[in-house]
PDB file of N, CA and C in Angstrom:
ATOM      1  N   UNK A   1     107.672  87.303  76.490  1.00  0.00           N
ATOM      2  CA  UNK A   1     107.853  88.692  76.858  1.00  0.00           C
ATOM      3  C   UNK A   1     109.321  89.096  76.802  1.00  0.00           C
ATOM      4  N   UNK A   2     110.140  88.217  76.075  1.00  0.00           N
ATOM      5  CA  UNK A   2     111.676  88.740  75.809  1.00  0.00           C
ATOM      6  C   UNK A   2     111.601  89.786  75.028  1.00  0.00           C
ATOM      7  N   UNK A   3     112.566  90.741  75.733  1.00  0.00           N
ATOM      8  CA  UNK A   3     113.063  92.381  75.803  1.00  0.00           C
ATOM      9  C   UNK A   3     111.930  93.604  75.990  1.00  0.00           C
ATOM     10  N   UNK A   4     110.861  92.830  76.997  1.00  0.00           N
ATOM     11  CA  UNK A   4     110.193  94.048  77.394  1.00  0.00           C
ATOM     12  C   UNK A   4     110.345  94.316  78.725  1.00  0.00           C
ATOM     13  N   UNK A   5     109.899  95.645  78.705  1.00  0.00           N
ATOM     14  CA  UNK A   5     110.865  96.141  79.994  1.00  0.00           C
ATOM     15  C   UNK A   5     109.405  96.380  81.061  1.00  0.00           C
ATOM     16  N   UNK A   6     110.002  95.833  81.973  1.00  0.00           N
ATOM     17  CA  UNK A   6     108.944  95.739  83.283  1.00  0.00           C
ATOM     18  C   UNK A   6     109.090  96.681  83.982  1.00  0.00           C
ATOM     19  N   UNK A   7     107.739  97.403  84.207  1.00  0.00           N
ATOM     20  CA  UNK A   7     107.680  98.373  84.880  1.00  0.00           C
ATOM     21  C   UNK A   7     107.105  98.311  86.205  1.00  0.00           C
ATOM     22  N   UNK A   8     107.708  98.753  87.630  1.00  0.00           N
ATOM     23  CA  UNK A   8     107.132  98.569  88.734  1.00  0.00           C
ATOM     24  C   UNK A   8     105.710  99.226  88.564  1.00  0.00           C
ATOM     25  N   UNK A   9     104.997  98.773  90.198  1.00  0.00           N
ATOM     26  CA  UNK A   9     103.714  99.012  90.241  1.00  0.00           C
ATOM     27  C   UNK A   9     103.617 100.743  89.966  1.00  0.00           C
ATOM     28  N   UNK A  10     104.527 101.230  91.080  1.00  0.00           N
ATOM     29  CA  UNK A  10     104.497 102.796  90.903  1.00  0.00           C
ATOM     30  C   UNK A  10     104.627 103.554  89.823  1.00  0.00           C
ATOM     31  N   UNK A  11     105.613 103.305  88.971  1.00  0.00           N
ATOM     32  CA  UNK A  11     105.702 103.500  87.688  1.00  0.00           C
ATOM     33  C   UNK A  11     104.348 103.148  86.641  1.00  0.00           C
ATOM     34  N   UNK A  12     103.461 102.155  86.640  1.00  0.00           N
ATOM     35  CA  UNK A  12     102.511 102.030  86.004  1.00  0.00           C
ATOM     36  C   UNK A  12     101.488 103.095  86.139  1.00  0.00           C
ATOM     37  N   UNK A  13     101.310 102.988  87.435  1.00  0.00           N
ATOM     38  CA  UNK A  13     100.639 104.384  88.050  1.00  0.00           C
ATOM     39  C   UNK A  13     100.153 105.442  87.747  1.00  0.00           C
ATOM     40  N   UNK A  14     101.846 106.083  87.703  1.00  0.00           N
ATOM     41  CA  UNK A  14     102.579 107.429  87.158  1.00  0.00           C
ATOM     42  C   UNK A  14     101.700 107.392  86.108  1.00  0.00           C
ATOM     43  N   UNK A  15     102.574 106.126  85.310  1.00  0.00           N
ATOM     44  CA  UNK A  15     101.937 106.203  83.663  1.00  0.00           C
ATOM     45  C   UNK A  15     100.753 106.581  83.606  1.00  0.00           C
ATOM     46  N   UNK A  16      99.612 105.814  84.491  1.00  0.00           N
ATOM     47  CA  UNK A  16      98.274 105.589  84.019  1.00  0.00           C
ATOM     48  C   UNK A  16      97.726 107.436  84.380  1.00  0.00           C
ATOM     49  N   UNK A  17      98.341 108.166  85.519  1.00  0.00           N
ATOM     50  CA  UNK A  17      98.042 109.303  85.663  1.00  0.00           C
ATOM     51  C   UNK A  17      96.732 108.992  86.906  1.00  0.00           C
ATOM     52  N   UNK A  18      97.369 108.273  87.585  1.00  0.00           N
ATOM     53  CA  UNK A  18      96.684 107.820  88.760  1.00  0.00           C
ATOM     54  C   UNK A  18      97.104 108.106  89.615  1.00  0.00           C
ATOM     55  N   UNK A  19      96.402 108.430  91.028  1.00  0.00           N
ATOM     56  CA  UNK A  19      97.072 108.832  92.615  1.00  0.00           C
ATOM     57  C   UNK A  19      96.969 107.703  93.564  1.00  0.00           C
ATOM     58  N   UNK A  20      97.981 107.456  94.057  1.00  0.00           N
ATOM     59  CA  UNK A  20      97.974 106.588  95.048  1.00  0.00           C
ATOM     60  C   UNK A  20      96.868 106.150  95.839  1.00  0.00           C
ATOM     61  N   UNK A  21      95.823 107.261  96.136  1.00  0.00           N
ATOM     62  CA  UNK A  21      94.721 106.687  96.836  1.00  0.00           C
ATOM     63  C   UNK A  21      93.426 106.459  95.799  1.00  0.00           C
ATOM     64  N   UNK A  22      93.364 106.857  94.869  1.00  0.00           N
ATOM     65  CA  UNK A  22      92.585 106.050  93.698  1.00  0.00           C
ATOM     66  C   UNK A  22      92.760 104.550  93.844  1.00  0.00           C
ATOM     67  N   UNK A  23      94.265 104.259  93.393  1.00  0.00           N
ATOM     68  CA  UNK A  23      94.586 102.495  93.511  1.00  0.00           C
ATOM     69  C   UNK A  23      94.270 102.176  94.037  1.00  0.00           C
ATOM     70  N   UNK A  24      94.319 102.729  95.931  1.00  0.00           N
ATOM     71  CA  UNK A  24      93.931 101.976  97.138  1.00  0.00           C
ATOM     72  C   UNK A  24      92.253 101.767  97.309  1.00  0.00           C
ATOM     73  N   UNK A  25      91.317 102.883  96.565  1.00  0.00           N
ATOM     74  CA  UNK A  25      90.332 102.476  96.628  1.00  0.00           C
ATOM     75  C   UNK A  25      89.529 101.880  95.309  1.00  0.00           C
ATOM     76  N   UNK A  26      90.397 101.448  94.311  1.00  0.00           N
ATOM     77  CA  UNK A  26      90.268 100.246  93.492  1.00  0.00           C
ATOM     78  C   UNK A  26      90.241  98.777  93.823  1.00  0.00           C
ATOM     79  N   UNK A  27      91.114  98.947  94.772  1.00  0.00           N
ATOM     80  CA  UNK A  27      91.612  97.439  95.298  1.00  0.00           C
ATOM     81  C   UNK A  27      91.072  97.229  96.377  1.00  0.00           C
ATOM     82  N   UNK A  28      90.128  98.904  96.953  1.00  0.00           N
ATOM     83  CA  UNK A  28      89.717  98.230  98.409  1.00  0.00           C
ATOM     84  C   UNK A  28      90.401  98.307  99.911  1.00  0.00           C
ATOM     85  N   UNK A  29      91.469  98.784  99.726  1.00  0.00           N
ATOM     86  CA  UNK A  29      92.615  98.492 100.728  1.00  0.00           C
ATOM     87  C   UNK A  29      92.945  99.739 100.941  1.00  0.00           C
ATOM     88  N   UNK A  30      93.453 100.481 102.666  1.00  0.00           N
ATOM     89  CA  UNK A  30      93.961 101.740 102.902  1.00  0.00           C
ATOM     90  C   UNK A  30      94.923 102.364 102.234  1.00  0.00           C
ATOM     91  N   UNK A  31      95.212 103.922 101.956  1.00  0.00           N
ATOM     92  CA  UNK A  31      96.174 104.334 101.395  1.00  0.00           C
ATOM     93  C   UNK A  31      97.659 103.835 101.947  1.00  0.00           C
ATOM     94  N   UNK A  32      97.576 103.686 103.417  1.00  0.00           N
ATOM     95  CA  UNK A  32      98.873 103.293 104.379  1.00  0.00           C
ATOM     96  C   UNK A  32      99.060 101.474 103.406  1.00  0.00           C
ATOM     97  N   UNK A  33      98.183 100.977 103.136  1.00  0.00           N
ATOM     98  CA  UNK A  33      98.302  99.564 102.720  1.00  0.00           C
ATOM     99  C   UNK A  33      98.748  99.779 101.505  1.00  0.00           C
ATOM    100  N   UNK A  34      98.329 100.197 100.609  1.00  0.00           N
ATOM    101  CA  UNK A  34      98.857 100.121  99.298  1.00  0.00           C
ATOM    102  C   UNK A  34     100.234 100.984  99.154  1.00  0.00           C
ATOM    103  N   UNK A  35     100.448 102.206 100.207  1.00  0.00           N
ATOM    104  CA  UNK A  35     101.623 102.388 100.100  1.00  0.00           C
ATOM    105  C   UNK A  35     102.579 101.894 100.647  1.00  0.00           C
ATOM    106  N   UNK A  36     102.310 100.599 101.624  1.00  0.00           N
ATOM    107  CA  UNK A  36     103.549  99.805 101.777  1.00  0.00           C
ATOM    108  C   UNK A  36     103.558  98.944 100.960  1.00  0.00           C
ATOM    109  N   UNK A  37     102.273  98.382 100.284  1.00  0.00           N
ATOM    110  CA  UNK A  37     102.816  97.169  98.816  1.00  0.00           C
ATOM    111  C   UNK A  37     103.739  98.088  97.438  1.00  0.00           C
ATOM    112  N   UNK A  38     102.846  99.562  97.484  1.00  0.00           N
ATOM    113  CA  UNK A  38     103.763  99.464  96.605  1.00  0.00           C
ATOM    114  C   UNK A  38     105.547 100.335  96.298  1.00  0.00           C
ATOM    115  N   UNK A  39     105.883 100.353  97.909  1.00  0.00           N
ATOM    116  CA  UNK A  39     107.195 100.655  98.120  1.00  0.00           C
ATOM    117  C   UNK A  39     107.945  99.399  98.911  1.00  0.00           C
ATOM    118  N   UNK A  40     107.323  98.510  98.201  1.00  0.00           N
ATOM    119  CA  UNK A  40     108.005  96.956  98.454  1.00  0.00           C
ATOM    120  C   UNK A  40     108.068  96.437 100.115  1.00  0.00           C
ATOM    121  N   UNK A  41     107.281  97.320 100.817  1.00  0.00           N
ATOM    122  CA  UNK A  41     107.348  97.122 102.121  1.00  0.00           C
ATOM    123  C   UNK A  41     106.466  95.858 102.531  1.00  0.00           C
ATOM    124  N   UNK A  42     105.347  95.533 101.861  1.00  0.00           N
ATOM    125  CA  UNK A  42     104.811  94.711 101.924  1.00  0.00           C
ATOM    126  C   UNK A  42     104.098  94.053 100.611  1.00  0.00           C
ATOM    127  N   UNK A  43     103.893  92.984 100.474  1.00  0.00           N
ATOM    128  CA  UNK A  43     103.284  92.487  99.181  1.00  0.00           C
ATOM    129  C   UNK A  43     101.834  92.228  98.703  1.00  0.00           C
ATOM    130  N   UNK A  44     102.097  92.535  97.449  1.00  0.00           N
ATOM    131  CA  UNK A  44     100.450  92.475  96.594  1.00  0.00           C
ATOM    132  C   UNK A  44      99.912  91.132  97.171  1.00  0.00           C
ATOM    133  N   UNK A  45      98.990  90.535  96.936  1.00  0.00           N
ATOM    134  CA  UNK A  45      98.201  89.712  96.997  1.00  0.00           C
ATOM    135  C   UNK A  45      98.071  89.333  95.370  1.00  0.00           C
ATOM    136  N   UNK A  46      97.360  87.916  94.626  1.00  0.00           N
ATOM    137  CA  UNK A  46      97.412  87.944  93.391  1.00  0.00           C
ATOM    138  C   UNK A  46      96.339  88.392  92.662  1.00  0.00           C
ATOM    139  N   UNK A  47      95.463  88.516  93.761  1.00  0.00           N
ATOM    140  CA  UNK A  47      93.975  89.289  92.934  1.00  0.00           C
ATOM    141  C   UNK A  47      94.224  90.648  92.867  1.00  0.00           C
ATOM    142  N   UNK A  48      95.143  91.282  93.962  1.00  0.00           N
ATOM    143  CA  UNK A  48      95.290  92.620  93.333  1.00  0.00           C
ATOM    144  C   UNK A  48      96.170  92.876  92.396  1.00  0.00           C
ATOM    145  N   UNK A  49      97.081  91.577  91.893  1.00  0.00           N
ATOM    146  CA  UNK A  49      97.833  92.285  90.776  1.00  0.00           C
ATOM    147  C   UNK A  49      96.913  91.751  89.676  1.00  0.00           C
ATOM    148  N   UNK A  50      96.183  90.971  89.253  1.00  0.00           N
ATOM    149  CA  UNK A  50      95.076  90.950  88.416  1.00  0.00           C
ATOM    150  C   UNK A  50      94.460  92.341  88.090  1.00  0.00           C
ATOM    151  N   UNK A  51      93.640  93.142  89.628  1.00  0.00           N
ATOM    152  CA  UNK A  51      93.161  93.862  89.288  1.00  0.00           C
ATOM    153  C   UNK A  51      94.034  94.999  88.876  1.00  0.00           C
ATOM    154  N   UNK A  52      95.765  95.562  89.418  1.00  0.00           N
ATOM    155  CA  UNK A  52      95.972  96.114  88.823  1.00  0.00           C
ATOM    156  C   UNK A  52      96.691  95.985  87.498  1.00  0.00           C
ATOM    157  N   UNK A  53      96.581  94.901  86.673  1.00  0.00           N
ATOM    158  CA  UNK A  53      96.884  94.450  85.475  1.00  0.00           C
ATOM    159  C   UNK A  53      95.720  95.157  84.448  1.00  0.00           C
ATOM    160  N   UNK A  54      94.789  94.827  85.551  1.00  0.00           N
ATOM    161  CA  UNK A  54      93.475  95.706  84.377  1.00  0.00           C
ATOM    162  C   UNK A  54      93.335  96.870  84.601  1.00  0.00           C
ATOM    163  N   UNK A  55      93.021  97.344  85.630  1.00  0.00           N
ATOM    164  CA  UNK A  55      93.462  98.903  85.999  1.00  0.00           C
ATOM    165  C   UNK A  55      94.668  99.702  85.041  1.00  0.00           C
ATOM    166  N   UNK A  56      96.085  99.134  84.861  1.00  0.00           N
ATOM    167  CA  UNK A  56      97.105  99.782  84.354  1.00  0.00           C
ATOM    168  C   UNK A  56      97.147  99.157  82.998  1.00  0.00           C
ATOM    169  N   UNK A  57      95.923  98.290  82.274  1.00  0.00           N
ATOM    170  CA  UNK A  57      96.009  97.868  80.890  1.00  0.00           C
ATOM    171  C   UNK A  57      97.522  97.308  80.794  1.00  0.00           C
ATOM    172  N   UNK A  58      98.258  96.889  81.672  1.00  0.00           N
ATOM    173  CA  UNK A  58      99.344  96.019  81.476  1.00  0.00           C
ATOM    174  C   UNK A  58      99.476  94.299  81.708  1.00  0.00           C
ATOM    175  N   UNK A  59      99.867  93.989  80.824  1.00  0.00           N
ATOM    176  CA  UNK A  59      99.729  92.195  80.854  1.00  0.00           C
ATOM    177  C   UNK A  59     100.168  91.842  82.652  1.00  0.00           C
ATOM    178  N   UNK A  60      99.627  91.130  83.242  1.00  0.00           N
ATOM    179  CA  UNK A  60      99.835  90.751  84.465  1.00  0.00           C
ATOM    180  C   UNK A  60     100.695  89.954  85.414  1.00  0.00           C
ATOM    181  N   UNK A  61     101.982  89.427  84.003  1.00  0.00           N
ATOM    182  CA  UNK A  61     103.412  88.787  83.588  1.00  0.00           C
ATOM    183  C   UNK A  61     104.173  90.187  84.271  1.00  0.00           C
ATOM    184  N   UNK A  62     103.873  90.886  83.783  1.00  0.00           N
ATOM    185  CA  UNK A  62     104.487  92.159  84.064  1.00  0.00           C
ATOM    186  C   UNK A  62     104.950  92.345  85.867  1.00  0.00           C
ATOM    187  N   UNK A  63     104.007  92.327  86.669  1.00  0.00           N
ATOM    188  CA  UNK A  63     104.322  92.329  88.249  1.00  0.00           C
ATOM    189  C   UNK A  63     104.859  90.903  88.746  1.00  0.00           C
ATOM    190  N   UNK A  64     105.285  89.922  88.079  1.00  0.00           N
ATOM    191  CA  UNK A  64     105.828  88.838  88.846  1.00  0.00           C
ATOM    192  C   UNK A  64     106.546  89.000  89.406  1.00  0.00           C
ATOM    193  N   UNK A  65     107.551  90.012  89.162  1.00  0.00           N
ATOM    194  CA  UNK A  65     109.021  90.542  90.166  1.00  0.00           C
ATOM    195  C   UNK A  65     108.308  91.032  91.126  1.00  0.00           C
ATOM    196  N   UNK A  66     107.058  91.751  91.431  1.00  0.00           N
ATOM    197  CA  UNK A  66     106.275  92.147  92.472  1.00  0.00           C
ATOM    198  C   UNK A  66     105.981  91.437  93.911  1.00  0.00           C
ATOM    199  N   UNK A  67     106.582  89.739  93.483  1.00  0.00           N
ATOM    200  CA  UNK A  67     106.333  88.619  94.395  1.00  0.00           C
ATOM    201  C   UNK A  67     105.328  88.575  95.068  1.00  0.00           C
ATOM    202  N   UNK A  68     103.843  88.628  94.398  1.00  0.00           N
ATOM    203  CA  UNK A  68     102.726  88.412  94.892  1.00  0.00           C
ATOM    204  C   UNK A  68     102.248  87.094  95.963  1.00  0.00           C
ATOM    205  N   UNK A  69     101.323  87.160  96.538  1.00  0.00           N
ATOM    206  CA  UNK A  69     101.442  85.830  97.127  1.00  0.00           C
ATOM    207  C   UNK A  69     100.671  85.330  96.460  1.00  0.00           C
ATOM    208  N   UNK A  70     100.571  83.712  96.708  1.00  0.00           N
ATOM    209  CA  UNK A  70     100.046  82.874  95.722  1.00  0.00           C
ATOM    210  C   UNK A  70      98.356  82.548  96.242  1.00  0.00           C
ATOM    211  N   UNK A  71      98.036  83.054  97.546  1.00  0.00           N
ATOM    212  CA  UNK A  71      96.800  82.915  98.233  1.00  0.00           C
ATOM    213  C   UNK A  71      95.857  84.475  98.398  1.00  0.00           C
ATOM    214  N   UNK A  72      95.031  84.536  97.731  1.00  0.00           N
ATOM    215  CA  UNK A  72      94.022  85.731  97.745  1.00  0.00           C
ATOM    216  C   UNK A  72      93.751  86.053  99.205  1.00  0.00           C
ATOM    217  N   UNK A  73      93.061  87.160  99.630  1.00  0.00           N
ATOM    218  CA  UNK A  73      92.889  88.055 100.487  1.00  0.00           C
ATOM    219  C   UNK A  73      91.545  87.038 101.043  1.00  0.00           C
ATOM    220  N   UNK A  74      90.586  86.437 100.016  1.00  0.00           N
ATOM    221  CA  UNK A  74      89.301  86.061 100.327  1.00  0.00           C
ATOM    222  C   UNK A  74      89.408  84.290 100.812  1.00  0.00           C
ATOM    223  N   UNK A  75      91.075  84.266 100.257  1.00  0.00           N
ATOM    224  CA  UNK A  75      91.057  83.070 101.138  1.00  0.00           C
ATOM    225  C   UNK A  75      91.203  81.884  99.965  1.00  0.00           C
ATOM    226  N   UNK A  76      90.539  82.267  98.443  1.00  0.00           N
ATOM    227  CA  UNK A  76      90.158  81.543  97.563  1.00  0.00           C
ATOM    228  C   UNK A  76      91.793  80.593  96.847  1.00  0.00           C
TER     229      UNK A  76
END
């Protein structure tokens, strides 16, 4: 992925022409939740950057600066 430019979660978003509480009820999670993951207040989980990898049709390399955690929500 040398010289592509990574775009934060919010920015994908934008792009995709999505609202903040769409995402949150993609992923399942309150609007207050997804708007602290995605103003860096708190962090993704790795199944949700999966899902929003597919959601924003962006390779999922892309949110590693996102510092996901390495343990899912379900525990898995």
């Amino acid at each position: 992925m040398a010289g592509t430019i990574k775009l934060s979660v919010k920015a994908a978003r934008v792009n995709c022409g999505m609202l903040s509480k769409d995402v949150a009820e993609k992923l399942g999670i309150s609007i207050n939740a997804y708007s602290r993951k995605e103003n860096n207040r708190s962090r993704f989980y790795a199944d949700e950057i999966a899902q929003l990898s597919n959601l924003f049709n962006i390779p999922y390399e892309n949110f590693f600066e996102a510092e996901c955690l390495n343990k899912t929500r379900n525990g898995v």
